[in-house]
N, C-alpha and C. Protein backbone atom coordinates (compact mmCIF):
# COMPACT_ATOMS: atom_id res chain seq x y z
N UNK A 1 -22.55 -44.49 8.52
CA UNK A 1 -21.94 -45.05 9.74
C UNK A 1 -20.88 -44.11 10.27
N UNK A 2 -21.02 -43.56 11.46
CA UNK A 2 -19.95 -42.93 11.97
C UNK A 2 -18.57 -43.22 12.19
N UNK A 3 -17.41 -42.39 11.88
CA UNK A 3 -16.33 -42.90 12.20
C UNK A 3 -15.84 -43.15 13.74
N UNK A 4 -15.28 -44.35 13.81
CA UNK A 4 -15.13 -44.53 15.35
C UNK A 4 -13.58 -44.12 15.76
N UNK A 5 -13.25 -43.68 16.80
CA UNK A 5 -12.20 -42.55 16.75
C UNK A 5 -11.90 -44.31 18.04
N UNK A 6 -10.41 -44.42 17.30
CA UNK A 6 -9.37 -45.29 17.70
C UNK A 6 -7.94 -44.71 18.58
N UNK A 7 -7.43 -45.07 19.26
CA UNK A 7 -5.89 -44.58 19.78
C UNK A 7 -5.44 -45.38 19.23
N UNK A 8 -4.51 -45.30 18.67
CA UNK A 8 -3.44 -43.45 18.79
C UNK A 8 -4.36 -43.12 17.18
N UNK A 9 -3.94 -41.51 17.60
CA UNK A 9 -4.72 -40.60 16.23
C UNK A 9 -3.47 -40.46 15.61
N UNK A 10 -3.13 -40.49 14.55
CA UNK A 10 -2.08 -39.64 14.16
C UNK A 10 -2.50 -38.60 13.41
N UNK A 11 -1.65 -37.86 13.19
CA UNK A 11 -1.62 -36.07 13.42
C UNK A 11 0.02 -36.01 11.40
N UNK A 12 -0.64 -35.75 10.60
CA UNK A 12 0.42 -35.56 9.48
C UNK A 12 0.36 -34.24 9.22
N UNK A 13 1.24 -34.03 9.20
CA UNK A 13 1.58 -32.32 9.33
C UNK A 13 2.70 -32.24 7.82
N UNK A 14 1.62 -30.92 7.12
CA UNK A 14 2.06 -30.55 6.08
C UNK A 14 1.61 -28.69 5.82
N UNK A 15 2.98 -27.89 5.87
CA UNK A 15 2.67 -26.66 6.38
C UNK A 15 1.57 -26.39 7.43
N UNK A 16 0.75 -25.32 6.92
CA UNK A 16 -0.01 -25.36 8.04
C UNK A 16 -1.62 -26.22 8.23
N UNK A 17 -1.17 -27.70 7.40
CA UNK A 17 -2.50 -28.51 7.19
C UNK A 17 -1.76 -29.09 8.10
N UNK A 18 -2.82 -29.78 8.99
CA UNK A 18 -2.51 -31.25 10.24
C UNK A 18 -4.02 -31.78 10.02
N UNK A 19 -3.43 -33.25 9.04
CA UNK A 19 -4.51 -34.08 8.92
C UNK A 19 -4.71 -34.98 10.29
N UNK A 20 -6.08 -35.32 11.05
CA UNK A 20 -6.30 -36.82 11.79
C UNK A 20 -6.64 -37.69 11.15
N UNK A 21 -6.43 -38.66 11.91
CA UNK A 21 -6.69 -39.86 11.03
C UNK A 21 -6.54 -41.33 12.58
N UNK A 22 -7.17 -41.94 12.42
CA UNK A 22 -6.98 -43.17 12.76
C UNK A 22 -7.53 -44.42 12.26
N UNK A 23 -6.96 -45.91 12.87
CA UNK A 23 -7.47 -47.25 12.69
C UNK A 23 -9.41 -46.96 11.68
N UNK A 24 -9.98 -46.11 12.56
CA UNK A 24 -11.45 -45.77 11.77
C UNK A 24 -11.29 -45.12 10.54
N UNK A 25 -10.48 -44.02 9.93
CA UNK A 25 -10.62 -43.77 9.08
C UNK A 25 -9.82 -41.94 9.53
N UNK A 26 -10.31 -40.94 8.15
CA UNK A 26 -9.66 -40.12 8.18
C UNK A 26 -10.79 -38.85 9.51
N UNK A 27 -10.21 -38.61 9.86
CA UNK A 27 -10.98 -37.62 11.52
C UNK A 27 -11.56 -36.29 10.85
N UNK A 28 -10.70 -35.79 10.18
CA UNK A 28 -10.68 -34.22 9.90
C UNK A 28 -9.04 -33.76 9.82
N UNK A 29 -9.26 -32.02 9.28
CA UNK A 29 -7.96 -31.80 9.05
C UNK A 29 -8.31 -30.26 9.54
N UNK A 30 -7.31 -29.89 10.25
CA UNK A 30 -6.98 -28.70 10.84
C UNK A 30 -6.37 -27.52 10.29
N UNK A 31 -6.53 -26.29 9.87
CA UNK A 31 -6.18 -25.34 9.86
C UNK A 31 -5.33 -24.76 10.32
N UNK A 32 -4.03 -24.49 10.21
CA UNK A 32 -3.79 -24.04 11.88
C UNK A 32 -3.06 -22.48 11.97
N UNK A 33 -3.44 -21.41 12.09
CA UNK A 33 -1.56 -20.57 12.76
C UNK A 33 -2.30 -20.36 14.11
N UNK A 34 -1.09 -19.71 14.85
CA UNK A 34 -1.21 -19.27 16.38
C UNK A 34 -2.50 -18.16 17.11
N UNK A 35 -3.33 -17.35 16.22
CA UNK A 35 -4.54 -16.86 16.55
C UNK A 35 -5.39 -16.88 15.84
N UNK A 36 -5.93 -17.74 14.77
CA UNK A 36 -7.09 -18.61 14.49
C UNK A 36 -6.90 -20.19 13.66
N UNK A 37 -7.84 -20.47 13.99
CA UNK A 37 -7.97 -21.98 13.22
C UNK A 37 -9.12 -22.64 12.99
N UNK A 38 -8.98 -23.73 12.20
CA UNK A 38 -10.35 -24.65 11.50
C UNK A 38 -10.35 -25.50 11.63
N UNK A 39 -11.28 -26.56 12.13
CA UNK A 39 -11.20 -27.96 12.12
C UNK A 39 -12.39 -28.30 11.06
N UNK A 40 -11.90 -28.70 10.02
CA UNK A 40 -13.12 -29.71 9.21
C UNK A 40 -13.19 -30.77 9.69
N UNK A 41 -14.36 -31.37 10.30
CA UNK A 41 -14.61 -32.73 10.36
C UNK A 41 -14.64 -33.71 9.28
N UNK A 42 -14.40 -34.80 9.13
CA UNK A 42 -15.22 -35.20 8.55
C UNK A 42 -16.48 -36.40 8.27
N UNK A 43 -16.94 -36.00 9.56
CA UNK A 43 -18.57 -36.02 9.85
C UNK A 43 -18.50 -34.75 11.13
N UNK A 44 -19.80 -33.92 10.66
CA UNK A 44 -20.08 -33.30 11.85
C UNK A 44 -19.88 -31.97 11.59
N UNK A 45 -20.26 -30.83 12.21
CA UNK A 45 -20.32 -29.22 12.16
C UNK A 45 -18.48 -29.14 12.20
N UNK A 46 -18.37 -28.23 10.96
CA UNK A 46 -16.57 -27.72 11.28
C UNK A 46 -16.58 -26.72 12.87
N UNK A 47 -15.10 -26.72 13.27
CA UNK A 47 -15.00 -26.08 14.57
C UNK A 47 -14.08 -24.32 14.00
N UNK A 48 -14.22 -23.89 14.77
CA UNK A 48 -13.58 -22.88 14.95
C UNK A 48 -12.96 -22.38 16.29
N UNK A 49 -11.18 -21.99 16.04
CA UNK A 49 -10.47 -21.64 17.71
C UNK A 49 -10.11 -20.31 17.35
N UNK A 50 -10.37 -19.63 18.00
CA UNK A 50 -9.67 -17.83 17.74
C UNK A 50 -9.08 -17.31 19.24
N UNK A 51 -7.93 -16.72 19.16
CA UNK A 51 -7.41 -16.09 20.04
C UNK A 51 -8.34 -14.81 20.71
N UNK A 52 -8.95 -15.07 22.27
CA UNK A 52 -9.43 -13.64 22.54
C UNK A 52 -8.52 -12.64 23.56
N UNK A 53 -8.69 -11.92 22.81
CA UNK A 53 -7.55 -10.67 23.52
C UNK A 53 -7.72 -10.60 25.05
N UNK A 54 -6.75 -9.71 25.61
CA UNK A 54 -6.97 -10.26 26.89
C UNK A 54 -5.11 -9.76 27.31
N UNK A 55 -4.91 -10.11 28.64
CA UNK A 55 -3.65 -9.66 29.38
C UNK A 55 -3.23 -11.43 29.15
N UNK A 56 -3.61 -12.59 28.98
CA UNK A 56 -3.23 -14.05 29.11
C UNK A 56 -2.54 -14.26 28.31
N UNK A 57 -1.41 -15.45 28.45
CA UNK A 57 -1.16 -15.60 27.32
C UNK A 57 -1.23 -17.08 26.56
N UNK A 58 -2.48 -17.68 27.10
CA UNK A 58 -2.99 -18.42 26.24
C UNK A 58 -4.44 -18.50 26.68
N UNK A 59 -5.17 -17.43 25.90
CA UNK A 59 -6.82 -17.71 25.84
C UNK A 59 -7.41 -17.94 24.62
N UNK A 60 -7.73 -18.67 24.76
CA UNK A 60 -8.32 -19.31 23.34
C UNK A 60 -10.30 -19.39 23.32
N UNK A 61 -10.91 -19.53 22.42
CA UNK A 61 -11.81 -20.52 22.85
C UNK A 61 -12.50 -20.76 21.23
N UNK A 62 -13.13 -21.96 21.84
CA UNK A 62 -13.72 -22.66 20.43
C UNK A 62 -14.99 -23.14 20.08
N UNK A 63 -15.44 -23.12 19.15
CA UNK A 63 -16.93 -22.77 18.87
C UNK A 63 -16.86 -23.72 17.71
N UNK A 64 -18.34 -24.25 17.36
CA UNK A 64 -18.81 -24.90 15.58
C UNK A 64 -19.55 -24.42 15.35
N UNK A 65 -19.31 -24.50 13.75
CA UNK A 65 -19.68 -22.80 13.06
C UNK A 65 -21.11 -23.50 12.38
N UNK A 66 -22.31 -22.66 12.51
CA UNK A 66 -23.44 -22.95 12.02
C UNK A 66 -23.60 -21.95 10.68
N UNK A 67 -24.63 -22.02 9.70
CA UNK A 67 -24.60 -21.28 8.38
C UNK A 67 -25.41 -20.24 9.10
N UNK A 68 -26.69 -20.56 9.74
CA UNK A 68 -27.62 -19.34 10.04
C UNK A 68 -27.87 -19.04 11.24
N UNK A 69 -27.37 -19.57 11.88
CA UNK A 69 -27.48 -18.93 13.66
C UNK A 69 -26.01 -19.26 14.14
N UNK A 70 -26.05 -18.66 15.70
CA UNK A 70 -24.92 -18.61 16.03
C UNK A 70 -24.66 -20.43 16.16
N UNK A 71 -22.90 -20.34 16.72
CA UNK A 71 -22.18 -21.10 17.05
C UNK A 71 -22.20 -21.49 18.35
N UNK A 72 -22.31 -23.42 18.55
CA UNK A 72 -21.80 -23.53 19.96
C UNK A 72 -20.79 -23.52 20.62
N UNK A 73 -20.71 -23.43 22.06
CA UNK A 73 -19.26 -23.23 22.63
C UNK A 73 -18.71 -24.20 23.31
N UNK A 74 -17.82 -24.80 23.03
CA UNK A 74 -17.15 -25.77 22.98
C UNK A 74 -16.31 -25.84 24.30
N UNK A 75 -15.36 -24.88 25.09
CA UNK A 75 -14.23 -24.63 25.08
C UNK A 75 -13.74 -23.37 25.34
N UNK A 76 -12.50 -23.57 26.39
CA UNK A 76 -12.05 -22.25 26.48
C UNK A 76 -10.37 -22.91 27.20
N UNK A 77 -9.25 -21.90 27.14
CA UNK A 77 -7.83 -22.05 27.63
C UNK A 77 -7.89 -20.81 28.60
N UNK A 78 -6.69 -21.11 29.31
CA UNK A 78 -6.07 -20.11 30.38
C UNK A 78 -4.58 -20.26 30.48
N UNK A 79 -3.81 -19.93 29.97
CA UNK A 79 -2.43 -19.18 30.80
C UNK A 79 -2.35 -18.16 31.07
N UNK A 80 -1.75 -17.89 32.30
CA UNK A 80 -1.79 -16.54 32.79
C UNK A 80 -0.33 -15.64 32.59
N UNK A 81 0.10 -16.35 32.21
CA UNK A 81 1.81 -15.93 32.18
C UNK A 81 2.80 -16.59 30.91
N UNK A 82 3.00 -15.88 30.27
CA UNK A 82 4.22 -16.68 29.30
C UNK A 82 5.49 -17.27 30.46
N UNK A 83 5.83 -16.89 30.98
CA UNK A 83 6.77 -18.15 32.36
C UNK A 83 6.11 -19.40 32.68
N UNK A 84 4.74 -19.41 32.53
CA UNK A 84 4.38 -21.00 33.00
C UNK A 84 3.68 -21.99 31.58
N UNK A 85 3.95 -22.97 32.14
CA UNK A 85 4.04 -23.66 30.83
C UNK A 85 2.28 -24.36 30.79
N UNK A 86 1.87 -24.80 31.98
CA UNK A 86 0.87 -25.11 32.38
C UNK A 86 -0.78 -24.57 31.67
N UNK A 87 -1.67 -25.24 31.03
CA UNK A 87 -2.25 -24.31 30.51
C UNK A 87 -3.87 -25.21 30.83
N UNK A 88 -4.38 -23.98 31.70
CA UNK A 88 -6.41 -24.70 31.72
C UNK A 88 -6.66 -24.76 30.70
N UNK A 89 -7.80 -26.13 30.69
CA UNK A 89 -8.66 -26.23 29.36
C UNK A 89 -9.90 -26.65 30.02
N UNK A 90 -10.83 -25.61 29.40
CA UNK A 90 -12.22 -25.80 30.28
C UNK A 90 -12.75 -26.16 29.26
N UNK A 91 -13.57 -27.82 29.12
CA UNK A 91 -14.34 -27.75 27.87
C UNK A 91 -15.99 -28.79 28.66
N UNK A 92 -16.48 -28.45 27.72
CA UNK A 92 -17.98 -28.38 28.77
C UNK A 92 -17.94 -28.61 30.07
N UNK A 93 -18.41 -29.48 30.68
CA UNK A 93 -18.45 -29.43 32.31
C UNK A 93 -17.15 -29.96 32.64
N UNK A 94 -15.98 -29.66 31.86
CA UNK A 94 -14.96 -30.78 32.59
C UNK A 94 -13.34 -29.80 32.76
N UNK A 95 -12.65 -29.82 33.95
CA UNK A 95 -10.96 -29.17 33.74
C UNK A 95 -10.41 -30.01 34.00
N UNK A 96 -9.62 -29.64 32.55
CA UNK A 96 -8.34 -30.32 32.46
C UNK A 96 -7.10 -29.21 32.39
N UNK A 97 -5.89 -29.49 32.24
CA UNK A 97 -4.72 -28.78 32.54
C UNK A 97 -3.49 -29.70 31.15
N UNK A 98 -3.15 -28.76 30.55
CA UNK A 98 -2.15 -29.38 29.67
C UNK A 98 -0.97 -29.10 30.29
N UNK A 99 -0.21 -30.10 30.28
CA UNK A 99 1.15 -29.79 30.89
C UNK A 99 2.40 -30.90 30.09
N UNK A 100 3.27 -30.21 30.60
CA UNK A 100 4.69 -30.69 29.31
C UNK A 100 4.61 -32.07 29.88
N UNK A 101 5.22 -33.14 28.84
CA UNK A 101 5.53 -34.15 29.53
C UNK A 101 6.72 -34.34 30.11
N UNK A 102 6.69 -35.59 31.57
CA UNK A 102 8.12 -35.87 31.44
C UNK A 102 9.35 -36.32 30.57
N UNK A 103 10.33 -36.10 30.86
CA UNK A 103 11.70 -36.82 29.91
C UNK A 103 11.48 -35.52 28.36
N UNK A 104 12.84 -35.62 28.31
CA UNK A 104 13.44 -35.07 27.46
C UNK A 104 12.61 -34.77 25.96
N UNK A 105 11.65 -34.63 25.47
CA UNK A 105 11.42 -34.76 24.43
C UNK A 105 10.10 -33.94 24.36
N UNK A 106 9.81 -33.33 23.16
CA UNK A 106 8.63 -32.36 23.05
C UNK A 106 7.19 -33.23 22.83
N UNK A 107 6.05 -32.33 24.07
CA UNK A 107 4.52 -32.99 23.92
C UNK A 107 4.03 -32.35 25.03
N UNK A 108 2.86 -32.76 25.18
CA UNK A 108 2.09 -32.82 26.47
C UNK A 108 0.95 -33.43 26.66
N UNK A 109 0.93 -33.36 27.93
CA UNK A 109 -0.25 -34.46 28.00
C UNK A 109 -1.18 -33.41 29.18
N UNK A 110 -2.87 -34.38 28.59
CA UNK A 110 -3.65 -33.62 29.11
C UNK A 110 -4.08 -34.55 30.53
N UNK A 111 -4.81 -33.66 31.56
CA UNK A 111 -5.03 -34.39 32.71
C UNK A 111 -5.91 -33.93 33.36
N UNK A 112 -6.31 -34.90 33.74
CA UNK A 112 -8.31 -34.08 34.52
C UNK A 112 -7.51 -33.39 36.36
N UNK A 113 -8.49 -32.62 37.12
CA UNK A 113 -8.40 -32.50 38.03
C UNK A 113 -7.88 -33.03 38.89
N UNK A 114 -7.90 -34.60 38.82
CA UNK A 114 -7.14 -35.60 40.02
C UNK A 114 -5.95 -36.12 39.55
N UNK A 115 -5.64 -35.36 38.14
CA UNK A 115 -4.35 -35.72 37.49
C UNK A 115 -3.98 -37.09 37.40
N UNK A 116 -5.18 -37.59 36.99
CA UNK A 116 -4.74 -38.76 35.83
C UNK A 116 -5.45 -38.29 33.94
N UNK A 117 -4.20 -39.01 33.69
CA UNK A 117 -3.96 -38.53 32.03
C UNK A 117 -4.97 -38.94 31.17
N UNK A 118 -5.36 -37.91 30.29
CA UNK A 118 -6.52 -38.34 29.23
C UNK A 118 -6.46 -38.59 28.13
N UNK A 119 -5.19 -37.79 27.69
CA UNK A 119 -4.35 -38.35 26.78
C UNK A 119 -3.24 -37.65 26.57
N UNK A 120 -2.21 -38.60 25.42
CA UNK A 120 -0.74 -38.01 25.82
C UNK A 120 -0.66 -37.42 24.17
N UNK A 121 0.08 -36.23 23.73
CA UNK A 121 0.69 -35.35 22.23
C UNK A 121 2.31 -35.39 22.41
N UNK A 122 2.29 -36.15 21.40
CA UNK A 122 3.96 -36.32 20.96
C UNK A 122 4.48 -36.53 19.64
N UNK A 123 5.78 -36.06 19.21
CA UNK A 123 6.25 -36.24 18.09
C UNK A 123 6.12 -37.90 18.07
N UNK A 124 5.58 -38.01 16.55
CA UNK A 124 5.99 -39.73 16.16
C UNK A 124 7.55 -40.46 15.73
N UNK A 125 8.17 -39.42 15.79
CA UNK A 125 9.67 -39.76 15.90
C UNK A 125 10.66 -38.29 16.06
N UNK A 126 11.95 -38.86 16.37
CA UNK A 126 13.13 -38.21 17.17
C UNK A 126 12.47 -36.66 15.97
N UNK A 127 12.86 -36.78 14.92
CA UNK A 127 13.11 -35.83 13.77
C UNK A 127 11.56 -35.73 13.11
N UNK A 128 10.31 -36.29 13.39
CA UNK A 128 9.42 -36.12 12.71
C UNK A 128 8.57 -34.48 13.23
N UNK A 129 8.50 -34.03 12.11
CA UNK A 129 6.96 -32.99 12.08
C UNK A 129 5.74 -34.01 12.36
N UNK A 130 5.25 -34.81 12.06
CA UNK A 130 4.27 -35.78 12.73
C UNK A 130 4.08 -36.06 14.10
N UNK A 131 2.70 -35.88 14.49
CA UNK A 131 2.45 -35.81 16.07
C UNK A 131 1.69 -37.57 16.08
N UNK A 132 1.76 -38.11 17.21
CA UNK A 132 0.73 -39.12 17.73
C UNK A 132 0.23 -38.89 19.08
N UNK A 133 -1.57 -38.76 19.00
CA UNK A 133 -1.84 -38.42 20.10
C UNK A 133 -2.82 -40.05 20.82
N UNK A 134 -2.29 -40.13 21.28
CA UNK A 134 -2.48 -41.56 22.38
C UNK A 134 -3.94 -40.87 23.42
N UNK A 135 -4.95 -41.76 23.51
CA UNK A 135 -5.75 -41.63 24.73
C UNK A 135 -5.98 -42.96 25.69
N UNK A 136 -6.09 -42.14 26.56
CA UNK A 136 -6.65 -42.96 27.57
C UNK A 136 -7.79 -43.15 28.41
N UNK A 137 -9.01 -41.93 27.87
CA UNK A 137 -9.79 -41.84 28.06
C UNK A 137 -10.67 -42.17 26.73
N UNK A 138 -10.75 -43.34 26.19
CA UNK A 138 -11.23 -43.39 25.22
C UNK A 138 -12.97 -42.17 24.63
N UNK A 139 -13.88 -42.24 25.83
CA UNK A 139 -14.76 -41.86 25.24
C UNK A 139 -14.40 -40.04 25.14
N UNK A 140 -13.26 -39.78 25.27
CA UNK A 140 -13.00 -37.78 24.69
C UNK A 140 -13.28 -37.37 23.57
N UNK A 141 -14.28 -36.53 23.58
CA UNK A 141 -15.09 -35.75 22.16
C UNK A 141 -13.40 -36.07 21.24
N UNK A 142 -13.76 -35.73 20.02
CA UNK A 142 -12.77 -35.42 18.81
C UNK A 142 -12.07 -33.72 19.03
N UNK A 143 -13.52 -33.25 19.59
CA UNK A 143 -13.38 -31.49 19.45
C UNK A 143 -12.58 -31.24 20.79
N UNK A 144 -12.24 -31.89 21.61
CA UNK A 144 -11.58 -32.00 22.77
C UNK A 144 -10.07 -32.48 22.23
N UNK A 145 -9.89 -33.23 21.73
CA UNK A 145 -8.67 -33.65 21.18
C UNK A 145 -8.54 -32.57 20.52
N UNK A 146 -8.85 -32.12 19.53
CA UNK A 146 -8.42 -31.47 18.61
C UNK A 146 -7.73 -29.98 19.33
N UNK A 147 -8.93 -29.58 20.12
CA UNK A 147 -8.43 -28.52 21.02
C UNK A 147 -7.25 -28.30 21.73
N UNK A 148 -7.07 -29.49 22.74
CA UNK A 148 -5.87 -29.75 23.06
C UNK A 148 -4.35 -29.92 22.27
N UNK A 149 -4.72 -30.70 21.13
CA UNK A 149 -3.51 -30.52 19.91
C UNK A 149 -3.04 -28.81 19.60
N UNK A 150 -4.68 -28.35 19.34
CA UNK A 150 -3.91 -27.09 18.88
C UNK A 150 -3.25 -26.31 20.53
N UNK A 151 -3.71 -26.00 21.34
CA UNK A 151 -3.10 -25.44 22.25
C UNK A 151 -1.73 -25.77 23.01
N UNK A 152 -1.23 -27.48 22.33
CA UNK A 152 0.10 -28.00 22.55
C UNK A 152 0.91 -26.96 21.64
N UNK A 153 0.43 -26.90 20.20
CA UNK A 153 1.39 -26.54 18.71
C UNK A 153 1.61 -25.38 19.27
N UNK A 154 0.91 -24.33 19.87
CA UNK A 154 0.92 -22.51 20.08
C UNK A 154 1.87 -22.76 21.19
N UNK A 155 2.65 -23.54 21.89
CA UNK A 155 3.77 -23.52 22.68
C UNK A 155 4.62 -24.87 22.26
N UNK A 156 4.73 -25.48 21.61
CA UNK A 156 5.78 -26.39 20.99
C UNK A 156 6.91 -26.68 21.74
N UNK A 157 7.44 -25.90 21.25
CA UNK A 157 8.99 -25.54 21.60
C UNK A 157 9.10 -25.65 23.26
N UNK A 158 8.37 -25.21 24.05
CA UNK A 158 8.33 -25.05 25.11
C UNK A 158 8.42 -26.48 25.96
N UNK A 159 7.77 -27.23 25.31
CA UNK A 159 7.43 -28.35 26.15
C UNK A 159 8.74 -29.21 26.18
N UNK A 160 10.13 -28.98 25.41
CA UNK A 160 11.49 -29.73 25.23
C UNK A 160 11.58 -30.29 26.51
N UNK A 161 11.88 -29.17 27.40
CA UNK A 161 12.40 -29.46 28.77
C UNK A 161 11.13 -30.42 29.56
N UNK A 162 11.54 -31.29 30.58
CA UNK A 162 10.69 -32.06 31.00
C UNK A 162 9.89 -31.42 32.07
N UNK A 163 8.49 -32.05 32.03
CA UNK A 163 7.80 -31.27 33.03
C UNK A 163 7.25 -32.27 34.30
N UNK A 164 6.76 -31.58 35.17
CA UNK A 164 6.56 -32.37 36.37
C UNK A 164 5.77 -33.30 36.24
N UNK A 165 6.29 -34.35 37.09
CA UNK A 165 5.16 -35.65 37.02
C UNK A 165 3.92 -35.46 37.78
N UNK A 166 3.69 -36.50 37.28
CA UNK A 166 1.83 -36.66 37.36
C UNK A 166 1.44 -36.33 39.22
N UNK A 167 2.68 -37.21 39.97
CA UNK A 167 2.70 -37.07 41.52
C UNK A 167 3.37 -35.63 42.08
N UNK A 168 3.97 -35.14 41.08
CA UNK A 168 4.19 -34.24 41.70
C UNK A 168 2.98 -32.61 41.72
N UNK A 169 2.45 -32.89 40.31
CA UNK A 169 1.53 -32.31 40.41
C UNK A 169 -0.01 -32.53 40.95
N UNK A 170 0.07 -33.71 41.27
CA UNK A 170 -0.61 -33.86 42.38
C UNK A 170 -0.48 -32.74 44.01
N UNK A 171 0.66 -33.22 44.52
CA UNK A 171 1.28 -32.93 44.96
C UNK A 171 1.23 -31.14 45.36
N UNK A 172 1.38 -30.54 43.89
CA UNK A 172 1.81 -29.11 43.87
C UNK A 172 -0.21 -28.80 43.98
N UNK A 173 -0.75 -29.63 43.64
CA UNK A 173 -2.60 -28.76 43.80
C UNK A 173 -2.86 -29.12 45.48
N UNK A 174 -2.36 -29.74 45.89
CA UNK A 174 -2.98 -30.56 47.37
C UNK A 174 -1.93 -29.20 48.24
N UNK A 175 -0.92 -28.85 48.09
CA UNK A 175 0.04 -27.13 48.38
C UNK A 175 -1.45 -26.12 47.78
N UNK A 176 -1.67 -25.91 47.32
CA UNK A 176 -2.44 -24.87 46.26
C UNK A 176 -3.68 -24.69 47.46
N UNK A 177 -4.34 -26.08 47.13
CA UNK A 177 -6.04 -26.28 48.13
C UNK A 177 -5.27 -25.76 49.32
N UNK A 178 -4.58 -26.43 50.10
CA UNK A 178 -4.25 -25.78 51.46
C UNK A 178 -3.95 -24.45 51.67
N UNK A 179 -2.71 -23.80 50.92
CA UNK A 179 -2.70 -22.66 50.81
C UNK A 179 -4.68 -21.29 50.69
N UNK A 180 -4.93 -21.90 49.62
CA UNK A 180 -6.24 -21.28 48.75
C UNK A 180 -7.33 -21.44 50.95
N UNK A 181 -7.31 -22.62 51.07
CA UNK A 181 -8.32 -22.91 52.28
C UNK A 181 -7.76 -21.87 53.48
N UNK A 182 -6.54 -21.65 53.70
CA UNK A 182 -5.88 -21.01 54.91
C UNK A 182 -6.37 -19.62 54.15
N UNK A 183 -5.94 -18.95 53.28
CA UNK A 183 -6.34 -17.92 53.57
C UNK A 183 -7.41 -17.46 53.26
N UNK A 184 -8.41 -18.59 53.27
CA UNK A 184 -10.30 -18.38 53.05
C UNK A 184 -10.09 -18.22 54.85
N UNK A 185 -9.38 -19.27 55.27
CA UNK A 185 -10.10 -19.12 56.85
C UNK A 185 -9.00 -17.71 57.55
N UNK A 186 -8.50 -17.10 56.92
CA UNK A 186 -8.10 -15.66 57.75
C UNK A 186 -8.43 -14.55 57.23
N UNK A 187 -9.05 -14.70 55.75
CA UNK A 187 -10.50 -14.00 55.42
C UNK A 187 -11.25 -13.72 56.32
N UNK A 188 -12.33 -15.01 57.38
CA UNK A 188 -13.23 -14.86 57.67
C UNK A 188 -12.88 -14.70 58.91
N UNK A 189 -11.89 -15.37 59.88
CA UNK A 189 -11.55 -14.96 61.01
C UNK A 189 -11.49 -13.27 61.10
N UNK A 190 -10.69 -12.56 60.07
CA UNK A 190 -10.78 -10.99 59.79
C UNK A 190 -12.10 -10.58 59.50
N UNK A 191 -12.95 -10.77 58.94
CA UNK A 191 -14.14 -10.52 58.81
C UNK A 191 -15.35 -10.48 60.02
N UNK A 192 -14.97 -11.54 60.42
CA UNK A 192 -15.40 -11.83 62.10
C UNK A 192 -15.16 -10.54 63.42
N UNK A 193 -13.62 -10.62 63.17
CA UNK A 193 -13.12 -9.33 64.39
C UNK A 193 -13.21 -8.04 63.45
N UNK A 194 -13.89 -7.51 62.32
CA UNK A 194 -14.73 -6.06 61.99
C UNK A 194 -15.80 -5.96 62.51
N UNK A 195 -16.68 -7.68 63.14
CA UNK A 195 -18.49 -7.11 63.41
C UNK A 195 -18.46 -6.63 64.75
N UNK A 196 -19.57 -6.10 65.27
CA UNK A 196 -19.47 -5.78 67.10
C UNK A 196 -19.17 -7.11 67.55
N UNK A 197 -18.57 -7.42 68.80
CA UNK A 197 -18.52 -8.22 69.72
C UNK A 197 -17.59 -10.03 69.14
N UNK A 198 -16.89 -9.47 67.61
CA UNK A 198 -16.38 -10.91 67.24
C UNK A 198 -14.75 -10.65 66.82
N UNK A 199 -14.60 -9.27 68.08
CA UNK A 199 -12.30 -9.51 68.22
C UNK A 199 -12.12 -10.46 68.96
N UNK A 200 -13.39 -10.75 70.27
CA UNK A 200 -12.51 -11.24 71.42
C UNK A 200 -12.44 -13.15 71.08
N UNK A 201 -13.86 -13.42 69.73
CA UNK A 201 -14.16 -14.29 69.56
C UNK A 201 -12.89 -14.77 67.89
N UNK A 202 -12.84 -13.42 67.66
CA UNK A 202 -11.28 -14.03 66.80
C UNK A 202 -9.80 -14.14 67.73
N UNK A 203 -10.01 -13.84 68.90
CA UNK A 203 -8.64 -13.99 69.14
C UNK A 203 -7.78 -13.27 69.43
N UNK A 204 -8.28 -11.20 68.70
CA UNK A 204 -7.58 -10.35 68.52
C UNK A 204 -7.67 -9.35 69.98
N UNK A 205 -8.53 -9.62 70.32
CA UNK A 205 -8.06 -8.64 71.96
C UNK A 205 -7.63 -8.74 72.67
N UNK A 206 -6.83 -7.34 73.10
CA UNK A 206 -5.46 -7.18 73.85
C UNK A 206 -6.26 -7.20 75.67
């Protein structure tokens, strides 16, 4: 019988072991430092996350490891900058974006495209090494959680300070699309007044 993956997971952290576990039973236990890691399940193919080189500074991606053929791919991260805290997570057909939470206290929470939350990573108390990760998207792979956990831990520290709300980052992509759309359309308006006979139809003749 499969284990049925319950909210909240908790996350027991002992050096660099971080057991899951929930209401169903025990999840798997993680491996962890900052450019590779292991997820044993326990049911199911173990995972593997390795740092790929690169100018980013958080690319990750993650794979389950088969004995005689290759591995599937799970997964991939994006930061582009150690200044932003913000980090893509592309995992099969779906983006999400990890970002710090609000209020004072270290975590983050993950959030699909229209920026509602899929689930939230936080210490289980003021002083605990113990994480609880809360969903709200109940049906999210395990290997999706897990992913997201580890790509919270490789910036920790970072997430103290509070990060923008859910409306504001709304907010900051609906700036982004407009921006991104305006200068698709002075792309093509420019593109237009290079062919014969399309300056006077961009606008540009004197």
């Amino acid at each position: 019988m499969s284990i049925q993956i319950e909210s909240p997971i908790q996350v027991k952290v002992s050096g660099r072991s971080h057991v899951f576990s929930c209401a169903g039973g025990q999840l798997g236990t993680l491996i962890y430092n900052k450019k590779i890691a292991s997820f044993a399940a326990a049911e199911g193919l173990p995972l593997s996350i390795r740092r790929e080189p690169g100018i980013t500074a958080s690319h990750y991606q993650m794979w389950n490891v088969k004995a005689s053929q290759g591995g599937e791919f799970f997964g991939a991260s994006y930061r582009w900058s150690i200044y932003i805290r913000e980090i893509r997570v592309h995992y099969g057909n779906n983006d999400y974006l990890l970002v710090a939470r609000p209020g004072w206290m270290r975590g983050y929470d993950l959030v699909d495209n229209k920026r509602k939350r899929i689930l939230s990573i936080q210490p289980s108390g003021f002083l605990s090494r113990n994480v609880t990760i809360t969903i709200d998207k109940i049906e999210t792979e395990l290997a999706c959680i897990v992913f997201a956990y580890f790509l919270a831990r490789t910036t920790w520290v970072r997430s103290v300070f509070p990060g923008a709300s859910l409306e504001q980052l709304g907010e900051r992509k609906a700036a982004s699309d407009a921006a991104t759309q305006a200068a698709t359309r002075k792309a093509e308006e420019l593109a237009q007044a290079m062919m014969p006979g399309g300056v006077k139809k961009a606008g540009l003749d004197q």
